[in-house]
C-alpha atoms as a PDB file:
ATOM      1  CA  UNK A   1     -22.033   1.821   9.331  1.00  0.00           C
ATOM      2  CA  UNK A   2     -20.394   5.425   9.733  1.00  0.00           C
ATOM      3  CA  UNK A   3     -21.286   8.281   7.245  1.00  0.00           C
ATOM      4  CA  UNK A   4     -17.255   8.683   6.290  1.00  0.00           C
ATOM      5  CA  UNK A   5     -16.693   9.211   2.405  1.00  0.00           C
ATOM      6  CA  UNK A   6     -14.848   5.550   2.136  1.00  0.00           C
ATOM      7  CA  UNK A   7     -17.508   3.853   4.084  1.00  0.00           C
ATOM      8  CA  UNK A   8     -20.391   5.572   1.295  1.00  0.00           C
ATOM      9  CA  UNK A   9     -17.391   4.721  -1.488  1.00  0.00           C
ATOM     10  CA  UNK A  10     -17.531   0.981  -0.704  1.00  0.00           C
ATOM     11  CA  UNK A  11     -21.383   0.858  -0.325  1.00  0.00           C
ATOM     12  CA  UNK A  12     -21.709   2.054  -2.923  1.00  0.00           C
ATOM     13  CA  UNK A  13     -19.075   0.111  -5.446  1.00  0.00           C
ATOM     14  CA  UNK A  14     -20.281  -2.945  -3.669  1.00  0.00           C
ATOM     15  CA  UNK A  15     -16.298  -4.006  -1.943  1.00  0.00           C
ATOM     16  CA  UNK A  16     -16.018  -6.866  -0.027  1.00  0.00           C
ATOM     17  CA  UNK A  17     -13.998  -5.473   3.455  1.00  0.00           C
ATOM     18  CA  UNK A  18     -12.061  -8.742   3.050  1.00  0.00           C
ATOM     19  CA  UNK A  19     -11.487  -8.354   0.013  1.00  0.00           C
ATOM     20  CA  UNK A  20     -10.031  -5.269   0.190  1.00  0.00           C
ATOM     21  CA  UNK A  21      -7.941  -6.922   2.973  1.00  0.00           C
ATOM     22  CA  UNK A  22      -6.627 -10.024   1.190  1.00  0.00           C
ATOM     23  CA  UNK A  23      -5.689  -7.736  -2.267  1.00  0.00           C
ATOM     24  CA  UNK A  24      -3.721  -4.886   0.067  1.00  0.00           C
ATOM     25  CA  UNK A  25      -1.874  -8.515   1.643  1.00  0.00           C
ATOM     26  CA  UNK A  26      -1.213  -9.309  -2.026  1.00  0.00           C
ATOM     27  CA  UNK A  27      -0.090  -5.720  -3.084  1.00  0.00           C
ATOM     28  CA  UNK A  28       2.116  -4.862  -0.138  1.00  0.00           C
ATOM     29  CA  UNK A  29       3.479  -8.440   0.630  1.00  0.00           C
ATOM     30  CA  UNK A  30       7.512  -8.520   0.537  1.00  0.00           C
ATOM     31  CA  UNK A  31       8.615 -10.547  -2.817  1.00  0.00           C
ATOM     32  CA  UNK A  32      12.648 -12.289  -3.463  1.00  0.00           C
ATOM     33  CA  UNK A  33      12.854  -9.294  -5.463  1.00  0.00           C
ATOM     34  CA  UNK A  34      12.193  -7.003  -2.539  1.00  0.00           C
ATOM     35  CA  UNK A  35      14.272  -8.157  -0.850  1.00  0.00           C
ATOM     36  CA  UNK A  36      17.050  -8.587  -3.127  1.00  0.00           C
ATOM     37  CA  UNK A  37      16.649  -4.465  -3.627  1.00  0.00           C
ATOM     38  CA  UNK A  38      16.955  -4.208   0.387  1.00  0.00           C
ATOM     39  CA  UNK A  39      20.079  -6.176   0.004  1.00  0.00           C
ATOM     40  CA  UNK A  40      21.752  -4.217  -3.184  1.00  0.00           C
ATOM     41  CA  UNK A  41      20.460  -0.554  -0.590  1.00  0.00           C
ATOM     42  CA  UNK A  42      22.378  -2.908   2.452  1.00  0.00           C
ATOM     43  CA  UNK A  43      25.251  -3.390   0.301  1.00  0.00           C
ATOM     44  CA  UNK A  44      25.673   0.092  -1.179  1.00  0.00           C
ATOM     45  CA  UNK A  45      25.579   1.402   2.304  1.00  0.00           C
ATOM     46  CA  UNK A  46      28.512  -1.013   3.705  1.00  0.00           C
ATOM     47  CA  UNK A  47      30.572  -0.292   0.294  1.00  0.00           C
ATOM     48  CA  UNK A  48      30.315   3.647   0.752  1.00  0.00           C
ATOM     49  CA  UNK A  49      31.193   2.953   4.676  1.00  0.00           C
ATOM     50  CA  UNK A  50      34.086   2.024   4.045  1.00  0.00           C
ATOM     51  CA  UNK A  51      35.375   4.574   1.166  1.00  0.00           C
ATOM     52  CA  UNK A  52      34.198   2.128  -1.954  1.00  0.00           C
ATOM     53  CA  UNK A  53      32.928   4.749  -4.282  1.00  0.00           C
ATOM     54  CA  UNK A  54      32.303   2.605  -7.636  1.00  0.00           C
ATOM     55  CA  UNK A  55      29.498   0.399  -6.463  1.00  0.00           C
ATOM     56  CA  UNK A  56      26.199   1.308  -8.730  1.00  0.00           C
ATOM     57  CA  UNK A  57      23.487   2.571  -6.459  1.00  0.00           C
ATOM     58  CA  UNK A  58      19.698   0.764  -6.277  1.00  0.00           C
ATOM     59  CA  UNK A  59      17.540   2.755  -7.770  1.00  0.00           C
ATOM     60  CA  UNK A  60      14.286   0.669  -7.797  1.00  0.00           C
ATOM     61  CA  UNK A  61      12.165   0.903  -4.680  1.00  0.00           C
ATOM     62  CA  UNK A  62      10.860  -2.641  -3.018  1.00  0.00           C
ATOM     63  CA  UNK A  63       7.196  -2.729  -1.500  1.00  0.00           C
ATOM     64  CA  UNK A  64       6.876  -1.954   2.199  1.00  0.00           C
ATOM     65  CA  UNK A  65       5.840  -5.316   3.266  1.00  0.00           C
ATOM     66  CA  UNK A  66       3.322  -3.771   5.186  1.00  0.00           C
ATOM     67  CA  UNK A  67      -0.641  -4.139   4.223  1.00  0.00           C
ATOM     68  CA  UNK A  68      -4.031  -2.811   5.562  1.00  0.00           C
ATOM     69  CA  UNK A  69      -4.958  -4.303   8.857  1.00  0.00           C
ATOM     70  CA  UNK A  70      -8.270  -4.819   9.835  1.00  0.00           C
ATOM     71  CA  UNK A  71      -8.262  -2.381  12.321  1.00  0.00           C
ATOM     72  CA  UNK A  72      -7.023   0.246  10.451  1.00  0.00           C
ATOM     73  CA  UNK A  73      -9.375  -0.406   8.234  1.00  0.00           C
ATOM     74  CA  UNK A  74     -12.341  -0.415  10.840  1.00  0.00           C
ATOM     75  CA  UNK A  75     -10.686   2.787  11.787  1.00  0.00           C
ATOM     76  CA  UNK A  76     -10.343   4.316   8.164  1.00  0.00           C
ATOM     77  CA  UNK A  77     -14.167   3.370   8.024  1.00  0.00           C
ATOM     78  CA  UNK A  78     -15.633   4.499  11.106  1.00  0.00           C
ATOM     79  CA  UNK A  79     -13.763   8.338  10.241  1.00  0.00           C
ATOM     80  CA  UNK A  80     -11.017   7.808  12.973  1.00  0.00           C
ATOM     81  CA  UNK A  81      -7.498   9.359  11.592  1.00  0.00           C
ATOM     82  CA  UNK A  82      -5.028   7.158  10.432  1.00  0.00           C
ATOM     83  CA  UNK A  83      -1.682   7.663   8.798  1.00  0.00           C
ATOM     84  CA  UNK A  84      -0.680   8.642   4.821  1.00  0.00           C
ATOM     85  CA  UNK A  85       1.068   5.569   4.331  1.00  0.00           C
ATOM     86  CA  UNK A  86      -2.156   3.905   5.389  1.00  0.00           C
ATOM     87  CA  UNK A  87      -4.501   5.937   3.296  1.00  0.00           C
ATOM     88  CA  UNK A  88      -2.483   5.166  -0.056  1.00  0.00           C
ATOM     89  CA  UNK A  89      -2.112   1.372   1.065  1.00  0.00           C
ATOM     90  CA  UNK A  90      -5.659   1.514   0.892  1.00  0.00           C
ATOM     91  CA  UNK A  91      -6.071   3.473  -2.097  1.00  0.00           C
ATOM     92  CA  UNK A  92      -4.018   1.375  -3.746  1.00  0.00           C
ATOM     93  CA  UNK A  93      -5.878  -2.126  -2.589  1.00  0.00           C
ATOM     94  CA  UNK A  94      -9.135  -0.013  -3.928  1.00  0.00           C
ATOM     95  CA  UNK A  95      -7.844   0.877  -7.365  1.00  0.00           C
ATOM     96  CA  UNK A  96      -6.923  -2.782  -7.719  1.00  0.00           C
ATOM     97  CA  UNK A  97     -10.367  -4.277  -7.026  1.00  0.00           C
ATOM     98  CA  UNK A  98     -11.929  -1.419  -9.506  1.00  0.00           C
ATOM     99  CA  UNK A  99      -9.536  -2.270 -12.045  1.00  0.00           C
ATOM    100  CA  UNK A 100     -10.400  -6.047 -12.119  1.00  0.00           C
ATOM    101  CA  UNK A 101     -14.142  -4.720 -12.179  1.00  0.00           C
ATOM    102  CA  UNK A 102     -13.467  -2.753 -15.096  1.00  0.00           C
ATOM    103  CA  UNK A 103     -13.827   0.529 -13.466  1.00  0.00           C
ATOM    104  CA  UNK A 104     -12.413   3.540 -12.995  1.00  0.00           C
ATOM    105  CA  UNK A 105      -9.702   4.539 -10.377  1.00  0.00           C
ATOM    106  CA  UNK A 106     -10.410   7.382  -8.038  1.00  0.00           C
ATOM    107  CA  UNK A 107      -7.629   9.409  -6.379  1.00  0.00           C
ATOM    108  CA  UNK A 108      -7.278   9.506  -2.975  1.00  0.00           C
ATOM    109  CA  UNK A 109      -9.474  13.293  -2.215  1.00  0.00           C
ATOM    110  CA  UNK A 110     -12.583  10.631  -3.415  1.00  0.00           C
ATOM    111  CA  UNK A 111     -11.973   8.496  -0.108  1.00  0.00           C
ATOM    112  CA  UNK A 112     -10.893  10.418   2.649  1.00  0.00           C
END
């Protein structure tokens, strides 16, 4: 195993890789509300196309239907640069398996 911070982090915390895999799936994973908030932004858009001013704007913000891979996760591991989005996708897969462990959450300087 590489000497990166997150590979010492989950060593160390005892993670499961797939774990952290299935819980970023869960976390990130498009839901009817999602989409129903893409469809409202859609809709807004169309409306203020052509000149309709009084539709109310979306202001929530769905997921991004996009988790961790494996490979960017064998490349977050191994020290190989990967994107932001990536890093707080996995931060935020993290935080949830040390929150049902009854720990702490660590920011994202504690990982990368």
């Amino acid at each position: 195993m590489a000497d990166t911070k997150l590979a010492k982090f989950i060593d160390t915390k005892k993670l499961d890789r797939r774990r952290i895999l299935a819980v970023s799936r869960k976390l990130e994973g498009l839901r009817p509300e999602d989409r129903a908030i893409r469809l409202n932004k859609r809709r807004v858009r169309a409306a203020a196309k052509e000149g309709g001013d009084n539709v109310p704007k979306e202001t929530r913000k769905p997921r991004s239907g996009r988790p961790v891979t494996s490979r960017a996760l064998d490349a977050a591991v191994a020290g190989a640069p990967i994107s932001g989005p990536t890093k707080t996708r996995l931060l935020r897969a993290i935080n949830h398996l040390l929150e049902l462990k009854k720990q702490d959450k660590v920011d994202l300087r504690a990982l990368f």
